[in-house]
PDB file of N, CA and C in Angstrom:
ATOM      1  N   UNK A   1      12.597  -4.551  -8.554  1.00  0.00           N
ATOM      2  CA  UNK A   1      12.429  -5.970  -8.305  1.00  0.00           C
ATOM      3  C   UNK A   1      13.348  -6.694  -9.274  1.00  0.00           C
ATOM      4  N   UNK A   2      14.136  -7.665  -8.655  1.00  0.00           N
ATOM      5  CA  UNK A   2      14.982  -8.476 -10.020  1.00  0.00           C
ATOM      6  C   UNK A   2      14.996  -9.985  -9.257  1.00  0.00           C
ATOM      7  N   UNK A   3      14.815 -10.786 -10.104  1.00  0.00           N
ATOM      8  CA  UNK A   3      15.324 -12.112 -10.632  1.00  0.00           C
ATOM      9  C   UNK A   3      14.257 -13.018  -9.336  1.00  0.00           C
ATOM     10  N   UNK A   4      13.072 -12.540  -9.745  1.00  0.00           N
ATOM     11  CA  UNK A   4      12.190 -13.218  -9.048  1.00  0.00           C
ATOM     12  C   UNK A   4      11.747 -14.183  -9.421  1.00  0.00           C
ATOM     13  N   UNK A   5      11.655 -15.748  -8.556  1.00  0.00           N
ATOM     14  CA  UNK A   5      11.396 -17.175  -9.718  1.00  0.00           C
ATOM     15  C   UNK A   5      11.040 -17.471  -8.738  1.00  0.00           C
ATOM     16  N   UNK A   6      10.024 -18.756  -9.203  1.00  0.00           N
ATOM     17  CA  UNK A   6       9.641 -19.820  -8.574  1.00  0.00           C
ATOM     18  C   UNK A   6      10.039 -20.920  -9.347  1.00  0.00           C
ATOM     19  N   UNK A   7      10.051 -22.241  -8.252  1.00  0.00           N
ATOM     20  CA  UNK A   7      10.528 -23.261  -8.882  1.00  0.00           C
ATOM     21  C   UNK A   7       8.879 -23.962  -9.863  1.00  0.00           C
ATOM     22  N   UNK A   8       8.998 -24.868 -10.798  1.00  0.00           N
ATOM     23  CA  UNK A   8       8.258 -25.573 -11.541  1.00  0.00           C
ATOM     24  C   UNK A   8       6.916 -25.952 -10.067  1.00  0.00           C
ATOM     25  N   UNK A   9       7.470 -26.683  -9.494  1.00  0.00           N
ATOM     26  CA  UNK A   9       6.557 -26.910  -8.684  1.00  0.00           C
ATOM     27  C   UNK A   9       5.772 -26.710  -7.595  1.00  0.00           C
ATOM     28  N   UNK A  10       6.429 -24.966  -7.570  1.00  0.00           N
ATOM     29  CA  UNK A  10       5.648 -24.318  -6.967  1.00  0.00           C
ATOM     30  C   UNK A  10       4.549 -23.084  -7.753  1.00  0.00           C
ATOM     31  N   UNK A  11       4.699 -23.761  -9.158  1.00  0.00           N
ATOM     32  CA  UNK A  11       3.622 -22.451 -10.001  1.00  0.00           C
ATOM     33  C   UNK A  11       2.595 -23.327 -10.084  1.00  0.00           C
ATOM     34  N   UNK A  12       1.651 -21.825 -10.179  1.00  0.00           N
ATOM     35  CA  UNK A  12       0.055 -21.994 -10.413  1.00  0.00           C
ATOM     36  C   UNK A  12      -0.213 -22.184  -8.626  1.00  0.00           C
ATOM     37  N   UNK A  13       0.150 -21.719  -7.746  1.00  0.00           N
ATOM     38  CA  UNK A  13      -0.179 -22.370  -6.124  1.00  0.00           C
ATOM     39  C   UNK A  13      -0.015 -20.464  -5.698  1.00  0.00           C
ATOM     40  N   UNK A  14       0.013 -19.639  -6.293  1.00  0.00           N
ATOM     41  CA  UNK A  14       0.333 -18.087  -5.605  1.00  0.00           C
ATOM     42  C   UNK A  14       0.933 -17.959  -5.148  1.00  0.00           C
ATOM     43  N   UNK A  15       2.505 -18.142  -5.219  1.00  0.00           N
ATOM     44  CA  UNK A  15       3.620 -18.182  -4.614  1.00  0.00           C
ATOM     45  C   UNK A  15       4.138 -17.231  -5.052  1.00  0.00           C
ATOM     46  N   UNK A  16       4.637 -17.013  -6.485  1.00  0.00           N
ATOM     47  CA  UNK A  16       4.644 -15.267  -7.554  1.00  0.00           C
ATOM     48  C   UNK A  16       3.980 -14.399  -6.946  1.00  0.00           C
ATOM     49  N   UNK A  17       2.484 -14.527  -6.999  1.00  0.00           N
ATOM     50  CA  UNK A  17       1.863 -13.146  -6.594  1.00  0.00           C
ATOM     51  C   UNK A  17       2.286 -13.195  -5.272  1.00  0.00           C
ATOM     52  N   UNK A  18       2.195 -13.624  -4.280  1.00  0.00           N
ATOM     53  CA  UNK A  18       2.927 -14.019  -3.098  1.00  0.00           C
ATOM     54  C   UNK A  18       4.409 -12.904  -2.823  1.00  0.00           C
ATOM     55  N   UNK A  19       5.234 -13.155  -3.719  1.00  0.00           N
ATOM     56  CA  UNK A  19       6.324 -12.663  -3.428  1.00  0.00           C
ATOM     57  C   UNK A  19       5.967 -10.961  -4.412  1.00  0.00           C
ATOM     58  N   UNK A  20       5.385 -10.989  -5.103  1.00  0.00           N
ATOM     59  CA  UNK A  20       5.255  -9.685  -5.960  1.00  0.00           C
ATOM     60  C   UNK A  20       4.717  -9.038  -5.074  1.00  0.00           C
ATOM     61  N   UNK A  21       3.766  -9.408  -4.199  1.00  0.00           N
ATOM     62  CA  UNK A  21       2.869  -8.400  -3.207  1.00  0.00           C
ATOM     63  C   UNK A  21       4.168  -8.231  -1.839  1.00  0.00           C
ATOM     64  N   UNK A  22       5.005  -8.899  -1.529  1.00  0.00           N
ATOM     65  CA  UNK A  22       6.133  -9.024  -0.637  1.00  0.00           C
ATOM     66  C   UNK A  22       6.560  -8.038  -1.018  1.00  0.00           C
ATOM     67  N   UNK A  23       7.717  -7.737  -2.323  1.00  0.00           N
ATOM     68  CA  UNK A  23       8.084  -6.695  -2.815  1.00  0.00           C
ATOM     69  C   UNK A  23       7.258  -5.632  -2.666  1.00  0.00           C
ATOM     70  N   UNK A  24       6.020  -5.487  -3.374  1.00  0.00           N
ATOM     71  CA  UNK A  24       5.102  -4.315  -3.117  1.00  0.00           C
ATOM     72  C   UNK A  24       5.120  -3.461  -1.720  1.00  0.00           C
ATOM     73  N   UNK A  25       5.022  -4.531  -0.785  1.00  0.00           N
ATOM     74  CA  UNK A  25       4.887  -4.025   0.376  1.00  0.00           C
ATOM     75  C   UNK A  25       6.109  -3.357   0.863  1.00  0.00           C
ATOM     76  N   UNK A  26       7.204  -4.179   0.573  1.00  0.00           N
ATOM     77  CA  UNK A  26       8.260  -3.434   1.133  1.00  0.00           C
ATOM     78  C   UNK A  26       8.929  -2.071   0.552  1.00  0.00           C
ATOM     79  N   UNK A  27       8.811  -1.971  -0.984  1.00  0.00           N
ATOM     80  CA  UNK A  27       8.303  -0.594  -1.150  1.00  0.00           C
ATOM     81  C   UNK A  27       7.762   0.609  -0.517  1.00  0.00           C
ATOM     82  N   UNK A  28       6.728  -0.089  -0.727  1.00  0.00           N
ATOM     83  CA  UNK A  28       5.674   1.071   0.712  1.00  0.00           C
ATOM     84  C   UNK A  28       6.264   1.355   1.642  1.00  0.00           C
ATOM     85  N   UNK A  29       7.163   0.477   2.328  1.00  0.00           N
ATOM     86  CA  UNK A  29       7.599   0.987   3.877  1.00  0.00           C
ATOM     87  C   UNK A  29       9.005   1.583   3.507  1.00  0.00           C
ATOM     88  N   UNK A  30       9.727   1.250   2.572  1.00  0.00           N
ATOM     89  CA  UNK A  30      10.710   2.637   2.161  1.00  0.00           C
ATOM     90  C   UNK A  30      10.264   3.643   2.008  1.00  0.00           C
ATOM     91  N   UNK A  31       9.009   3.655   1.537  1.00  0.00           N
ATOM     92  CA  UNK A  31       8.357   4.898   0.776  1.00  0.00           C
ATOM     93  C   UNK A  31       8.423   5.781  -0.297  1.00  0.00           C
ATOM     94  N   UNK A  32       9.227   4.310  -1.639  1.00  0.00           N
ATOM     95  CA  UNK A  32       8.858   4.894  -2.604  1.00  0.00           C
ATOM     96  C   UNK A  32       8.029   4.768  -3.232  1.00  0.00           C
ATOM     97  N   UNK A  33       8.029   5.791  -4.463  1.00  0.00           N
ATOM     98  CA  UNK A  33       6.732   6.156  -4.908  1.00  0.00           C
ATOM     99  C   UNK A  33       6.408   5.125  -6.487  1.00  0.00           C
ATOM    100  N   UNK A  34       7.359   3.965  -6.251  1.00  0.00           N
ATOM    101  CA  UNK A  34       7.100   3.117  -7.197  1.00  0.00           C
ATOM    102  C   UNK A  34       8.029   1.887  -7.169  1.00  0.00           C
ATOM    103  N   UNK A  35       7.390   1.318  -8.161  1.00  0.00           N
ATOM    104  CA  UNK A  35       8.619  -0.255  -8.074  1.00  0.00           C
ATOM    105  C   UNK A  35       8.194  -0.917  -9.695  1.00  0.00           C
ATOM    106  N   UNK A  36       9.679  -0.931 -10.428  1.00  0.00           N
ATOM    107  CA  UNK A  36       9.751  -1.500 -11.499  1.00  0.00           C
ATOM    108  C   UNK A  36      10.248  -2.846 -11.454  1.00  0.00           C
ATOM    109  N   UNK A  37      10.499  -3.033 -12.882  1.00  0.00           N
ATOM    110  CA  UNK A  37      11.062  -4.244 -13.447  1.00  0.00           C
ATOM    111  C   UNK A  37      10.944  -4.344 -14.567  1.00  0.00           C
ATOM    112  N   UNK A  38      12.183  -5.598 -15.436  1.00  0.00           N
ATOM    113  CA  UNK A  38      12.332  -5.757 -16.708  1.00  0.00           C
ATOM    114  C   UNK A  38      11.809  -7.339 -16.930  1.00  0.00           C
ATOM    115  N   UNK A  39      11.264  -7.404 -18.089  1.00  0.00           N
ATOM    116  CA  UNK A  39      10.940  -8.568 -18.338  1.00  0.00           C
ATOM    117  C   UNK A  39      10.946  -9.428 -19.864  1.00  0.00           C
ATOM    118  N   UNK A  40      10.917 -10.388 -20.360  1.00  0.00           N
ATOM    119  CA  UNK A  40      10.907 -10.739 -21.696  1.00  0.00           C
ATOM    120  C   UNK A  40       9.856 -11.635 -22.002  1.00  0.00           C
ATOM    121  N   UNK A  41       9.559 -11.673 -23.021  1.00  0.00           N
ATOM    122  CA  UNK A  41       8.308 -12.387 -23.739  1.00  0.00           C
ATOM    123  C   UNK A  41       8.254 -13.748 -23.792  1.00  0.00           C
ATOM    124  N   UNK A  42       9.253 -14.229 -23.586  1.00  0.00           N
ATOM    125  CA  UNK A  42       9.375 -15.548 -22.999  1.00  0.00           C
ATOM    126  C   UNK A  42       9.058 -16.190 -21.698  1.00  0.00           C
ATOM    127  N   UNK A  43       8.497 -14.973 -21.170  1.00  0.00           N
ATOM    128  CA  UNK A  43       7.900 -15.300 -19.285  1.00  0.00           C
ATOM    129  C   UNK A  43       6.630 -14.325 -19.470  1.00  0.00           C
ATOM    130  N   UNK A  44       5.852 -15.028 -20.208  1.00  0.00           N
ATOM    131  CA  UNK A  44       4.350 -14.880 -20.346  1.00  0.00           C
ATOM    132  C   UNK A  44       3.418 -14.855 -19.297  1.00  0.00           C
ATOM    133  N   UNK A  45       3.665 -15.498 -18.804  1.00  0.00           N
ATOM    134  CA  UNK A  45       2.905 -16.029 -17.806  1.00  0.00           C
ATOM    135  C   UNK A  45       3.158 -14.922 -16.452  1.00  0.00           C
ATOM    136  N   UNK A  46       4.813 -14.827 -15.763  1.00  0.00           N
ATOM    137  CA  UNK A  46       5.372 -13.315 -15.291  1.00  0.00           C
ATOM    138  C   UNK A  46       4.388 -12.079 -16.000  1.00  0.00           C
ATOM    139  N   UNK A  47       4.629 -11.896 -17.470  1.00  0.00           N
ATOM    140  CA  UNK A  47       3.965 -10.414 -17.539  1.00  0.00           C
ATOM    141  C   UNK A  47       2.547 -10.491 -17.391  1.00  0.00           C
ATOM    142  N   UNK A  48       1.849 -11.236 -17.712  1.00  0.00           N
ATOM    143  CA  UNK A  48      -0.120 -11.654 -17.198  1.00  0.00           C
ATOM    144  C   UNK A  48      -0.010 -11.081 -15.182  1.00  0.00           C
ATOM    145  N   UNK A  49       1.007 -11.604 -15.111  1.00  0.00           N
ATOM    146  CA  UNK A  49       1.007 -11.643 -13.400  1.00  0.00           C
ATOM    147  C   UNK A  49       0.780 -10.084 -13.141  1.00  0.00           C
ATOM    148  N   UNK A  50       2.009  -9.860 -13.535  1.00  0.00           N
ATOM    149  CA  UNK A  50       2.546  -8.110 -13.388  1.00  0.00           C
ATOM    150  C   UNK A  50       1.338  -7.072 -13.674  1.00  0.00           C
ATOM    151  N   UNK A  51       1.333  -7.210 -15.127  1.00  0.00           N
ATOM    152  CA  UNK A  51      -0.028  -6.850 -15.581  1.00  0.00           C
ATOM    153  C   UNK A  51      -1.887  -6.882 -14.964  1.00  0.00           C
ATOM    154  N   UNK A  52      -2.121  -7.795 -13.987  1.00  0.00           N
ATOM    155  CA  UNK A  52      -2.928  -8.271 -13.146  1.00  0.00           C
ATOM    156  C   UNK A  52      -2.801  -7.624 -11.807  1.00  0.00           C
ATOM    157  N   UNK A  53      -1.983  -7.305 -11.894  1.00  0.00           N
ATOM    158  CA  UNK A  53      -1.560  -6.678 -10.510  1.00  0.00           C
ATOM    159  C   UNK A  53      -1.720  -5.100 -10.309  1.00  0.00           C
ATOM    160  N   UNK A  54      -1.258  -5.206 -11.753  1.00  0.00           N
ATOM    161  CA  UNK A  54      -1.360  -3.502 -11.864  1.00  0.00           C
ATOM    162  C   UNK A  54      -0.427  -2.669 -12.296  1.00  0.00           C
ATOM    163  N   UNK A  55       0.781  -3.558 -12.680  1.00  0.00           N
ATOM    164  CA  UNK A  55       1.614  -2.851 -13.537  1.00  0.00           C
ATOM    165  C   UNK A  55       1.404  -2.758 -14.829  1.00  0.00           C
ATOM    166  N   UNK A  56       2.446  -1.364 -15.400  1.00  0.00           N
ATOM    167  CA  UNK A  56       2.074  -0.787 -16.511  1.00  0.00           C
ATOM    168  C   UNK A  56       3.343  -1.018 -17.300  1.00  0.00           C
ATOM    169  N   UNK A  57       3.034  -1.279 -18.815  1.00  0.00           N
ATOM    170  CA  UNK A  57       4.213  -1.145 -19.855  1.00  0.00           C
ATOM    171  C   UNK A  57       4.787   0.129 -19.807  1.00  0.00           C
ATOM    172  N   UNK A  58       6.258   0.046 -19.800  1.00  0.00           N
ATOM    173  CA  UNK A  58       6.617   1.742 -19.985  1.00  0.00           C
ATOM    174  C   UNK A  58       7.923   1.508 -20.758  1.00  0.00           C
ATOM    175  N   UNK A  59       7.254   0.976 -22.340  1.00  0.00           N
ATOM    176  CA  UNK A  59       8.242   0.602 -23.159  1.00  0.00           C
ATOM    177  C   UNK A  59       9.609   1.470 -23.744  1.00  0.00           C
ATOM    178  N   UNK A  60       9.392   2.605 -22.914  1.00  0.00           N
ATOM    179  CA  UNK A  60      10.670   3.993 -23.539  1.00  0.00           C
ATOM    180  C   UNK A  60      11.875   3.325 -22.582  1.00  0.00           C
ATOM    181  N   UNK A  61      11.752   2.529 -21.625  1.00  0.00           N
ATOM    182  CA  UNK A  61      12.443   1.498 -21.096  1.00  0.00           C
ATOM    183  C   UNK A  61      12.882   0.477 -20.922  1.00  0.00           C
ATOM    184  N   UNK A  62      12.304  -0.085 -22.609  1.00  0.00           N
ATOM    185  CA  UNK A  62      12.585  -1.744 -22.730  1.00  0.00           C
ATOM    186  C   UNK A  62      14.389  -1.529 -23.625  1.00  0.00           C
ATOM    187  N   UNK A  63      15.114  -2.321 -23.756  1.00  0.00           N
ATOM    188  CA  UNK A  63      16.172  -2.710 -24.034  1.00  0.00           C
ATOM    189  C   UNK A  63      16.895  -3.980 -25.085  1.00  0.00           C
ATOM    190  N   UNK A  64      17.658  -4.326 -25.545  1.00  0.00           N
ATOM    191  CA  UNK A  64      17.930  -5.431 -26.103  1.00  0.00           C
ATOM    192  C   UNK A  64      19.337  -5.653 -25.669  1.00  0.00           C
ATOM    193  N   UNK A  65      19.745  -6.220 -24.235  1.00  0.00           N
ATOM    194  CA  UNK A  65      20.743  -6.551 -23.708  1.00  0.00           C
ATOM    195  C   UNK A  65      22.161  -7.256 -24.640  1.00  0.00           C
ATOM    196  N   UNK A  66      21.458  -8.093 -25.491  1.00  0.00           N
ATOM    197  CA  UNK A  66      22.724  -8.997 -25.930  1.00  0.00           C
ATOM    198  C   UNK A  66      22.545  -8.664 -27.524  1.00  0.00           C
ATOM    199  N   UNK A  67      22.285  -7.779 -28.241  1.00  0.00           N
ATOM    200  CA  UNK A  67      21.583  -7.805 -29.391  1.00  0.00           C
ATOM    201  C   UNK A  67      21.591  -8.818 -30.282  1.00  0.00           C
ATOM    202  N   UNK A  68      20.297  -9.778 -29.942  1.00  0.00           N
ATOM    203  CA  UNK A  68      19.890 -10.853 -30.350  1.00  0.00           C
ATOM    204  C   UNK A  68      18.260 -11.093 -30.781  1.00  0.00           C
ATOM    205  N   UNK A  69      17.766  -9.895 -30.334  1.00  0.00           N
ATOM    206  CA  UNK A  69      16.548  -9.999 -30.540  1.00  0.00           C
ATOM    207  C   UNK A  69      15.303  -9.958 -29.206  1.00  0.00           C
ATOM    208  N   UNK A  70      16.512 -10.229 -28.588  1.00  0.00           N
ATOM    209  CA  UNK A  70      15.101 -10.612 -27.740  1.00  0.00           C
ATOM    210  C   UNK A  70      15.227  -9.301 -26.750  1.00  0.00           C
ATOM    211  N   UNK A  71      14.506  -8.927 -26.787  1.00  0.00           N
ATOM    212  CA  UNK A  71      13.690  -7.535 -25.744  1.00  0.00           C
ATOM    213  C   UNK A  71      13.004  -7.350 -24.529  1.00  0.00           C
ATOM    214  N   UNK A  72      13.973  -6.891 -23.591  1.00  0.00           N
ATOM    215  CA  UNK A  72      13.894  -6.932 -22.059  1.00  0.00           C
ATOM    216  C   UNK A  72      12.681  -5.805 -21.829  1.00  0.00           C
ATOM    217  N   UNK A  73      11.834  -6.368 -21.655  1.00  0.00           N
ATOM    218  CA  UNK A  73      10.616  -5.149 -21.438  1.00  0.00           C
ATOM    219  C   UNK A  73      10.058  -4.169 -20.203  1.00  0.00           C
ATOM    220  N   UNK A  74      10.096  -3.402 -20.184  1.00  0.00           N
ATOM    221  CA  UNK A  74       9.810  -2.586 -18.711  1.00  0.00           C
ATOM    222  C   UNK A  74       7.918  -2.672 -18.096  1.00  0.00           C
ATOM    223  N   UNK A  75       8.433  -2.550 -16.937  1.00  0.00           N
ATOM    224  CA  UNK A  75       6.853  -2.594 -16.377  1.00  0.00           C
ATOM    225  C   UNK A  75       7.002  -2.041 -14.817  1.00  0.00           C
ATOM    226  N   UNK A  76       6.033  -0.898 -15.094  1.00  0.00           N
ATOM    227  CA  UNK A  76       5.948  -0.117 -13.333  1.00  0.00           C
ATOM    228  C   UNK A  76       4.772   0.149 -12.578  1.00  0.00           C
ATOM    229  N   UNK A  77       5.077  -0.123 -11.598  1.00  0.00           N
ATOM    230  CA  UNK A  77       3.694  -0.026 -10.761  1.00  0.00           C
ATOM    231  C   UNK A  77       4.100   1.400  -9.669  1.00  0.00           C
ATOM    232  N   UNK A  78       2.855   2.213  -9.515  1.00  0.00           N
ATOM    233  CA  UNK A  78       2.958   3.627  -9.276  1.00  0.00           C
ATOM    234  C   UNK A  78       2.290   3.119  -7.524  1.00  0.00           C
ATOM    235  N   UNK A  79       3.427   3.334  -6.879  1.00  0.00           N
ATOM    236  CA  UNK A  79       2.689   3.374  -5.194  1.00  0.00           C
ATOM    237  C   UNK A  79       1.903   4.435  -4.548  1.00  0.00           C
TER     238      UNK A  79
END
């Protein structure tokens, strides 16, 4: 999954989980046996989602893209 957003005024209305369960599904009908993503601590609210859903930290996969500090974090959900 990458670069999934909603606009300002469409959060808090289930439009995220909305599209996260979209992705999910279409997974399934490829038929793989999972679906990741990277994320940063600055989209709090994204990892509560992810996390709620049922994805898992699988930090042997997090990263520091620009080395600046800030840490692209992994999260997978097992289909």
């Amino acid at each position: 999954m990458r670069l999934l957003a909603v606009t300002p005024e469409a959060r808090g209305k289930g439009v995220a989980q909305a599209l996260v369960h979209e992705c999910i599904k279409r997974t399934k009908e490829k038929r793989f046996d999972a679906i990741v993503l990277h994320t940063a601590d600055f989209m709090k609210s994204a990892m509560k989602l992810y996390e709620r859903i049922g994805f898992e930290r699988h930090p042997q996969h997090d990263f520091e893209p620009a080395n600046d500090g800030v840490v692209v974090k992994a999260f997978r959900l097992s289909i």
